[in-house]
PDB file of N, CA and C in Angstrom:
ATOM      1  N   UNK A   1     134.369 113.385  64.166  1.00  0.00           N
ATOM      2  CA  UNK A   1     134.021 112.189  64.884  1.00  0.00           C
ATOM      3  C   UNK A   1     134.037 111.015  63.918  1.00  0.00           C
ATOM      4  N   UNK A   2     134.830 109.837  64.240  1.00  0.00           N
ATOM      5  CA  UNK A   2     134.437 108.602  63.971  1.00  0.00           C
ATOM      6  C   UNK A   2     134.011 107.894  64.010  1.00  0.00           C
ATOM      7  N   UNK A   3     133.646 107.981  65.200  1.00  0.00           N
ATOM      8  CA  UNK A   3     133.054 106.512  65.741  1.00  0.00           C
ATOM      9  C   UNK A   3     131.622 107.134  66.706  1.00  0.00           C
ATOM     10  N   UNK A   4     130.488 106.166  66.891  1.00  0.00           N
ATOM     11  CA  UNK A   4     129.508 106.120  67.349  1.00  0.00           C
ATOM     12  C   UNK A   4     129.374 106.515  68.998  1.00  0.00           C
ATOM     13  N   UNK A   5     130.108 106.277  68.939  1.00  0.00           N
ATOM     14  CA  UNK A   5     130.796 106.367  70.861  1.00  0.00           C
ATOM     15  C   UNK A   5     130.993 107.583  71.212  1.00  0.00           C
ATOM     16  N   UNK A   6     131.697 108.191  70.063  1.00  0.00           N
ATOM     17  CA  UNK A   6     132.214 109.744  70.294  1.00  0.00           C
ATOM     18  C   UNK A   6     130.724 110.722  70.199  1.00  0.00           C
ATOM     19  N   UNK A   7     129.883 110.651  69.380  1.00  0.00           N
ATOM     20  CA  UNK A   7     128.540 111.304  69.371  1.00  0.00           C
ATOM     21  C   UNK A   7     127.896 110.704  69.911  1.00  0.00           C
ATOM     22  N   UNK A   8     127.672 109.404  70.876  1.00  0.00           N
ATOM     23  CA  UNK A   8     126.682 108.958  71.777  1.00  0.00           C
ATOM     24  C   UNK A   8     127.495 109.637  72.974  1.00  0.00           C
ATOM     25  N   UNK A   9     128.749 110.001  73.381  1.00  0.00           N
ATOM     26  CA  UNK A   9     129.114 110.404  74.446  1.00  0.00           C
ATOM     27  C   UNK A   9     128.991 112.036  74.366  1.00  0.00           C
ATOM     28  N   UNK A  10     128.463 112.917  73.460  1.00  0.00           N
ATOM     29  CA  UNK A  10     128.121 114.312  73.800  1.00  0.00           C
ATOM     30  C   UNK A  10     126.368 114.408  73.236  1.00  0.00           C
ATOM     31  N   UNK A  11     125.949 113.233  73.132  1.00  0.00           N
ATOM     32  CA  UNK A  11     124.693 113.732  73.357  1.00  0.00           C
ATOM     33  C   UNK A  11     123.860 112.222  73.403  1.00  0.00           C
ATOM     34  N   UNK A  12     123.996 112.042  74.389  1.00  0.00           N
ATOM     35  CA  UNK A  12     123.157 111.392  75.538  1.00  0.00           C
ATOM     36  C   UNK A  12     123.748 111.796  77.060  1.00  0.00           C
ATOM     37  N   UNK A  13     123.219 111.364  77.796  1.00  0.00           N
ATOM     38  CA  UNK A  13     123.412 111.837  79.709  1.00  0.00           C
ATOM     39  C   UNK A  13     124.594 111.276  80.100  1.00  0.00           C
ATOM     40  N   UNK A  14     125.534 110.116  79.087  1.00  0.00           N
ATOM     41  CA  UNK A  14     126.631 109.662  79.399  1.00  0.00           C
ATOM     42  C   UNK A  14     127.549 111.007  79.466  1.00  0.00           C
ATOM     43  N   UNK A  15     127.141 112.075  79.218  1.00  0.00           N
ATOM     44  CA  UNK A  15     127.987 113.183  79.421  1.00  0.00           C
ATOM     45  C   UNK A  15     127.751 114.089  80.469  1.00  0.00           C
ATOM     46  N   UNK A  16     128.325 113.812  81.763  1.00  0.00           N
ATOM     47  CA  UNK A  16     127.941 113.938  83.051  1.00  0.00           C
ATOM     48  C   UNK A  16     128.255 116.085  82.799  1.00  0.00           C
ATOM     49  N   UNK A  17     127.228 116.763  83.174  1.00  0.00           N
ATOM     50  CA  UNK A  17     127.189 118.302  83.574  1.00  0.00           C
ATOM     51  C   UNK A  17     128.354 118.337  84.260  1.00  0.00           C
ATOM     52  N   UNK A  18     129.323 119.657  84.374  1.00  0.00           N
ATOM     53  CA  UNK A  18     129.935 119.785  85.498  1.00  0.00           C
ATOM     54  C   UNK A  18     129.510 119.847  86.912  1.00  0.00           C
ATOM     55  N   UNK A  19     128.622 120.671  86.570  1.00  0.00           N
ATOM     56  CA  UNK A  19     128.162 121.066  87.817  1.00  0.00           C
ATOM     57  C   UNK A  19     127.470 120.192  88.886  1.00  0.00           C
ATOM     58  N   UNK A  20     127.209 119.118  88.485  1.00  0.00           N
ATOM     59  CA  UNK A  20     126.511 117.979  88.705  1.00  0.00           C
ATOM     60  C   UNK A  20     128.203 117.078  89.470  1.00  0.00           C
ATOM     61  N   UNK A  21     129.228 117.495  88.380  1.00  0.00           N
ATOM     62  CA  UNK A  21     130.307 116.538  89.017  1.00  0.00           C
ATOM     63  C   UNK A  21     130.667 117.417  90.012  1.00  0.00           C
ATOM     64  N   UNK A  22     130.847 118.503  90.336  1.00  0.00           N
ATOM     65  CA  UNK A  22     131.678 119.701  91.232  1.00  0.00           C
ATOM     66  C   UNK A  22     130.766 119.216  92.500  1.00  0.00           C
ATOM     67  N   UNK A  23     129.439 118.830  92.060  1.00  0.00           N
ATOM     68  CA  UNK A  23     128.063 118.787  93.515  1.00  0.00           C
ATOM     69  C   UNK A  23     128.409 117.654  94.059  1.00  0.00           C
ATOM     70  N   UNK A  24     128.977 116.159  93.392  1.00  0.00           N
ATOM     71  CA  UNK A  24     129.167 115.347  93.628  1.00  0.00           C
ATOM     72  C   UNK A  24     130.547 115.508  94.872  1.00  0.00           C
ATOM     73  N   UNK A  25     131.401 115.982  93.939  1.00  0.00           N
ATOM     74  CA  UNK A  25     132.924 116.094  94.656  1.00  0.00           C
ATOM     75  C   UNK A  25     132.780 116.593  96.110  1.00  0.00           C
ATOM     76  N   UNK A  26     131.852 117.656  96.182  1.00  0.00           N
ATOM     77  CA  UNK A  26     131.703 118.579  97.084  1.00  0.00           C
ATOM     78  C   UNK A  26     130.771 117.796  98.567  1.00  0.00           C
ATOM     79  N   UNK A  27     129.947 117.218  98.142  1.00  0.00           N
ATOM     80  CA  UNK A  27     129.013 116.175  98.930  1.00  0.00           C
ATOM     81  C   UNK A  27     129.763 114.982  99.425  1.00  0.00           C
ATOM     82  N   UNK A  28     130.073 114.420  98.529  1.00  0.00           N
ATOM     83  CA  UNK A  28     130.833 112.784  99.080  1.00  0.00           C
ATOM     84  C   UNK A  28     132.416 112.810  98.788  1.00  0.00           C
ATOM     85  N   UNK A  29     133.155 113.832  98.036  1.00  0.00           N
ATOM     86  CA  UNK A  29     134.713 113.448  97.681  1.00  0.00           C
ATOM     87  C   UNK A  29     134.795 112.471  96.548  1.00  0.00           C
ATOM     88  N   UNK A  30     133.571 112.269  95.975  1.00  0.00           N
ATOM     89  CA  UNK A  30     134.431 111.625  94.179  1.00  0.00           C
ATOM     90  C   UNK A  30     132.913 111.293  93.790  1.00  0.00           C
ATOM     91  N   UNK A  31     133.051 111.140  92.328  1.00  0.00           N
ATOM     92  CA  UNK A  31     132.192 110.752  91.091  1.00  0.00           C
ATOM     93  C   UNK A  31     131.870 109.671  91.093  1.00  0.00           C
ATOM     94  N   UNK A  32     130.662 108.994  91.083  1.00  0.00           N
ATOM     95  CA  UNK A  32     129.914 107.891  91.173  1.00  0.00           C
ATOM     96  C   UNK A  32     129.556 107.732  89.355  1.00  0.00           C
ATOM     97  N   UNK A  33     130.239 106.241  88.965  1.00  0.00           N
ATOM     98  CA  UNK A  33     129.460 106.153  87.244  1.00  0.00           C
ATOM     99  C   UNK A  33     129.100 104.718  87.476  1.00  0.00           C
ATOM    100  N   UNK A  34     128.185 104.596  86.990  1.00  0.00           N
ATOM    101  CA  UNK A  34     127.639 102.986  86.339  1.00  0.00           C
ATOM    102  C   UNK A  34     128.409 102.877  84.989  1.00  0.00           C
ATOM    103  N   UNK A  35     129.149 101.859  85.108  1.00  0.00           N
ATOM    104  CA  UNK A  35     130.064 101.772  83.993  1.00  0.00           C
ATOM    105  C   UNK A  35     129.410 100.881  83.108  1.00  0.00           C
ATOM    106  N   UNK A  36     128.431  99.835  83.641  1.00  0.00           N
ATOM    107  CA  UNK A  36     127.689  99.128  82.541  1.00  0.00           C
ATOM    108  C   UNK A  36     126.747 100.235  81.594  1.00  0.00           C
ATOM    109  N   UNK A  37     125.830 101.019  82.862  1.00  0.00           N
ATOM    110  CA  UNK A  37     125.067 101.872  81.552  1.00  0.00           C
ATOM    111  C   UNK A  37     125.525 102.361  81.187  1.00  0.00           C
ATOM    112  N   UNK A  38     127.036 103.262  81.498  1.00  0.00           N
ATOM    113  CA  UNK A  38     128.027 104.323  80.429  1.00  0.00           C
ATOM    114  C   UNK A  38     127.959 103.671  79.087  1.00  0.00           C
ATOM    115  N   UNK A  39     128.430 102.111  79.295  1.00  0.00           N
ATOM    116  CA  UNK A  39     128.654 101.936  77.843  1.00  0.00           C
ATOM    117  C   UNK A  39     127.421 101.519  77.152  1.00  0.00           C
ATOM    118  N   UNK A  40     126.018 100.827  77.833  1.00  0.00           N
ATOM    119  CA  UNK A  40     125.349 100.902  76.953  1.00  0.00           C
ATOM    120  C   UNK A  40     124.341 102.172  75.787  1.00  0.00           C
ATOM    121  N   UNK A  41     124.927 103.209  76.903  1.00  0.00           N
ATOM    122  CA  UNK A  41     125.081 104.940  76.231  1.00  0.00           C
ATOM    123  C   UNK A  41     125.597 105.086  74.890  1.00  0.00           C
ATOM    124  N   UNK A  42     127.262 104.674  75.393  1.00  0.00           N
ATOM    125  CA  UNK A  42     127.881 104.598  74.078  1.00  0.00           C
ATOM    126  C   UNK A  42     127.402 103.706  73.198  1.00  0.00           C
ATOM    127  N   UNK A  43     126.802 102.368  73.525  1.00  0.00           N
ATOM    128  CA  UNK A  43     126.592 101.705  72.405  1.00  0.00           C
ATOM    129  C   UNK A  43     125.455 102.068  71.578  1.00  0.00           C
ATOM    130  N   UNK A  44     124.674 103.173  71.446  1.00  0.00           N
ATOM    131  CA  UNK A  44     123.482 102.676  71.049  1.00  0.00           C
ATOM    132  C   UNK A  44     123.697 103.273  69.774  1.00  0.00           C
ATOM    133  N   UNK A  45     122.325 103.204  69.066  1.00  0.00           N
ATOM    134  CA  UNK A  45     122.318 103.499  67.622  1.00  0.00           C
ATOM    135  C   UNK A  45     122.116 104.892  67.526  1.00  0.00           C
ATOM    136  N   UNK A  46     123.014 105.481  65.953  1.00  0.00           N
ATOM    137  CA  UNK A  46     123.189 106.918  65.884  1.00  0.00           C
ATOM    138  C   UNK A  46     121.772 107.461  65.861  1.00  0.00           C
ATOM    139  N   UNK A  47     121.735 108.246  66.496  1.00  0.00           N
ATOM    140  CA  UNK A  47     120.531 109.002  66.444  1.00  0.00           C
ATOM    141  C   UNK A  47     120.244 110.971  66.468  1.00  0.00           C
ATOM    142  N   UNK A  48     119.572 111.495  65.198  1.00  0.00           N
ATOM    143  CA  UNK A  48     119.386 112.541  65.920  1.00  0.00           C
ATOM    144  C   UNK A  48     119.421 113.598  67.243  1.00  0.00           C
ATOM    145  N   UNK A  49     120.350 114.348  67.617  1.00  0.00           N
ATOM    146  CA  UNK A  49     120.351 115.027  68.931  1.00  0.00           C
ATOM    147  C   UNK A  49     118.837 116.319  69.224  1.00  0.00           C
ATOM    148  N   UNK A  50     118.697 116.522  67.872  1.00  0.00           N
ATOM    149  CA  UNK A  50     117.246 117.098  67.692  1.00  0.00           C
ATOM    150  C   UNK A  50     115.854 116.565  67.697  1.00  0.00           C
ATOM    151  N   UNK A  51     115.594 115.477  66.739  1.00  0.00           N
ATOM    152  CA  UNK A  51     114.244 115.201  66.400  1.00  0.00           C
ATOM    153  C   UNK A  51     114.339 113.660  66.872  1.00  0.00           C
ATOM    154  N   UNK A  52     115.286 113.049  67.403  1.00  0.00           N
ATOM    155  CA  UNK A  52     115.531 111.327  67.656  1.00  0.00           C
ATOM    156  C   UNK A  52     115.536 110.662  66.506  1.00  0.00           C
ATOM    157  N   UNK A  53     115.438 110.944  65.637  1.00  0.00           N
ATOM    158  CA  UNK A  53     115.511 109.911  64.242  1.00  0.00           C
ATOM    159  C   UNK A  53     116.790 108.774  64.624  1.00  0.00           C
ATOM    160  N   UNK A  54     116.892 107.710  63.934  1.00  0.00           N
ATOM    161  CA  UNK A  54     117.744 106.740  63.669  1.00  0.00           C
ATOM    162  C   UNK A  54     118.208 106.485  62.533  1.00  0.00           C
ATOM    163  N   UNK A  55     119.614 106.588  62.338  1.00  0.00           N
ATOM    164  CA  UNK A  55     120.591 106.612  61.149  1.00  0.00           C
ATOM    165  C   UNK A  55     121.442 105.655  61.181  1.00  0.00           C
ATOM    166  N   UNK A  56     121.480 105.026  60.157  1.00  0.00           N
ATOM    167  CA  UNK A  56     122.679 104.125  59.885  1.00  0.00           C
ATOM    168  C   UNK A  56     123.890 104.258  60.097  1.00  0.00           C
ATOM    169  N   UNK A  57     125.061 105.496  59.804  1.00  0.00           N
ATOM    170  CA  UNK A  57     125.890 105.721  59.943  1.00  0.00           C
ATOM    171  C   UNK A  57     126.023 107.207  59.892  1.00  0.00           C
ATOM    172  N   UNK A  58     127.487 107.424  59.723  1.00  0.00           N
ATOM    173  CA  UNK A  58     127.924 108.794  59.963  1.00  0.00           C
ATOM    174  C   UNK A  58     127.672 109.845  58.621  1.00  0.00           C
ATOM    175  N   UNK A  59     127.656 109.443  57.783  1.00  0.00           N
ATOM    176  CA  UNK A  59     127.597 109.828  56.532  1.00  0.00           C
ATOM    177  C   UNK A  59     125.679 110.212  56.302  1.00  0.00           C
ATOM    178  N   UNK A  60     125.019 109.459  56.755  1.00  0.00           N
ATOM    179  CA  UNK A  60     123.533 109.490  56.617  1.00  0.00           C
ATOM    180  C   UNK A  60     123.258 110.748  57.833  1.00  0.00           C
ATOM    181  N   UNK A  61     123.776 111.174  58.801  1.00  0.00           N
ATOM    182  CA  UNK A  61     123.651 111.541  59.957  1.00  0.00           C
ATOM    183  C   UNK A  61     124.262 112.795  59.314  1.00  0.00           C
ATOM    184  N   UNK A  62     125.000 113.491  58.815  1.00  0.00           N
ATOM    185  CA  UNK A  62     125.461 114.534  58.568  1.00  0.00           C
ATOM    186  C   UNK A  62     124.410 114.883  57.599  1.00  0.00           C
ATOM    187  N   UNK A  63     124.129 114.100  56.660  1.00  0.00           N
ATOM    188  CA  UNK A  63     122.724 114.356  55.607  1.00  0.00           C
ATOM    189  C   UNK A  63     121.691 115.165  56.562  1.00  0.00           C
ATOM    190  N   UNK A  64     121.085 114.245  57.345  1.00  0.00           N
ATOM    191  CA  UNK A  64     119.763 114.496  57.897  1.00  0.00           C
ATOM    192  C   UNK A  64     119.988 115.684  58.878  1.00  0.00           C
ATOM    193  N   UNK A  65     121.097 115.851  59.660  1.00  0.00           N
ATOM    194  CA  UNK A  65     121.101 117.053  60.225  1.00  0.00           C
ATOM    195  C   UNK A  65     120.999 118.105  59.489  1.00  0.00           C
ATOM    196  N   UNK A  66     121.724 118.161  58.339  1.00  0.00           N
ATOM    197  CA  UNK A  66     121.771 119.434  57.434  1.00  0.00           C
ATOM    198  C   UNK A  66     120.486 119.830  57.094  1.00  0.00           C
ATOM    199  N   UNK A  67     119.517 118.751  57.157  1.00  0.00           N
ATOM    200  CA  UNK A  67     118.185 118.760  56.612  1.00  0.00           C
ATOM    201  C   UNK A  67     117.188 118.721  57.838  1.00  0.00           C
ATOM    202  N   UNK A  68     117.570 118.773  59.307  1.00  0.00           N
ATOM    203  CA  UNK A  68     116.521 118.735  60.204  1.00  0.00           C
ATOM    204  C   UNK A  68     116.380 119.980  60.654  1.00  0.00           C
ATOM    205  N   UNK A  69     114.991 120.283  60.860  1.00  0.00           N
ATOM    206  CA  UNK A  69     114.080 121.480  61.128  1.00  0.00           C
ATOM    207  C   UNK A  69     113.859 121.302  62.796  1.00  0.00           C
ATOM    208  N   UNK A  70     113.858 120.644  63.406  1.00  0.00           N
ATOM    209  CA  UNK A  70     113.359 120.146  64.454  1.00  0.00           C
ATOM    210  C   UNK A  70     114.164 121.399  65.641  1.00  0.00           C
ATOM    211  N   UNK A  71     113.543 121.906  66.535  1.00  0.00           N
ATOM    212  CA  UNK A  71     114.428 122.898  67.200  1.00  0.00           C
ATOM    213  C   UNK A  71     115.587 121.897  68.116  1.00  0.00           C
ATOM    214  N   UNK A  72     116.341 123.120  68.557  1.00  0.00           N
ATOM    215  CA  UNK A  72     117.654 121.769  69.131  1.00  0.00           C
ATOM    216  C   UNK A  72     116.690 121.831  70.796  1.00  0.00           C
ATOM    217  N   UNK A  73     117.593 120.896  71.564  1.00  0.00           N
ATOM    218  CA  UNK A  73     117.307 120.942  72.591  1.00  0.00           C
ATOM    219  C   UNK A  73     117.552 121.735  73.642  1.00  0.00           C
ATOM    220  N   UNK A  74     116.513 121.764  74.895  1.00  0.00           N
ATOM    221  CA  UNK A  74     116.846 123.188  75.339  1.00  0.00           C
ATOM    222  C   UNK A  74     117.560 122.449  76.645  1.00  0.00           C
ATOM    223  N   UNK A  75     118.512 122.986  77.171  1.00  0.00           N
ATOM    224  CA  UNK A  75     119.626 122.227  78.580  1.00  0.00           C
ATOM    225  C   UNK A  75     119.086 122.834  79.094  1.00  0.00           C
ATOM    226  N   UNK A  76     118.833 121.442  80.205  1.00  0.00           N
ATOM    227  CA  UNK A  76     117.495 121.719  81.447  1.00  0.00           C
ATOM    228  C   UNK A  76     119.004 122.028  82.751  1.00  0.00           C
TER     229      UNK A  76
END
């Protein structure tokens, strides 16, 4: 990953479940997105997918994971 966008888009909710899209398709015939909050998803600051910490960049973020204890999250 390069860019901030690419790890805010697999871990925050901007990463829609399938099953959630298949329920959608199946109910109304297509996928409903708020495209303003999609991107303010993508925009936000790097952060821990474990413990929420906030990191400067990509390089600090590979540090602190290697080093976080925090259990991962459990998919509800």
């Amino acid at each position: 990953m390069k860019h901030k966008k690419h790890w805010n888009g697999f871990t925050s909710s901007f990463f829609i479940p399938v099953m959630r899209v298949i329920a959608e398709l199946e109910s109304t015939g297509r996928v409903t997105v708020d495209e303003a909050a999609a991107e303010r998803l993508l925009q936000r600051p790097l952060r821990c997918h474990r413990c929420g910490a906030g990191v400067a960049n990509f390089p600090k973020l590979k540090s602190h994971l290697a080093e976080c204890v925090a259990p991962p999250p459990v998919d509800s």
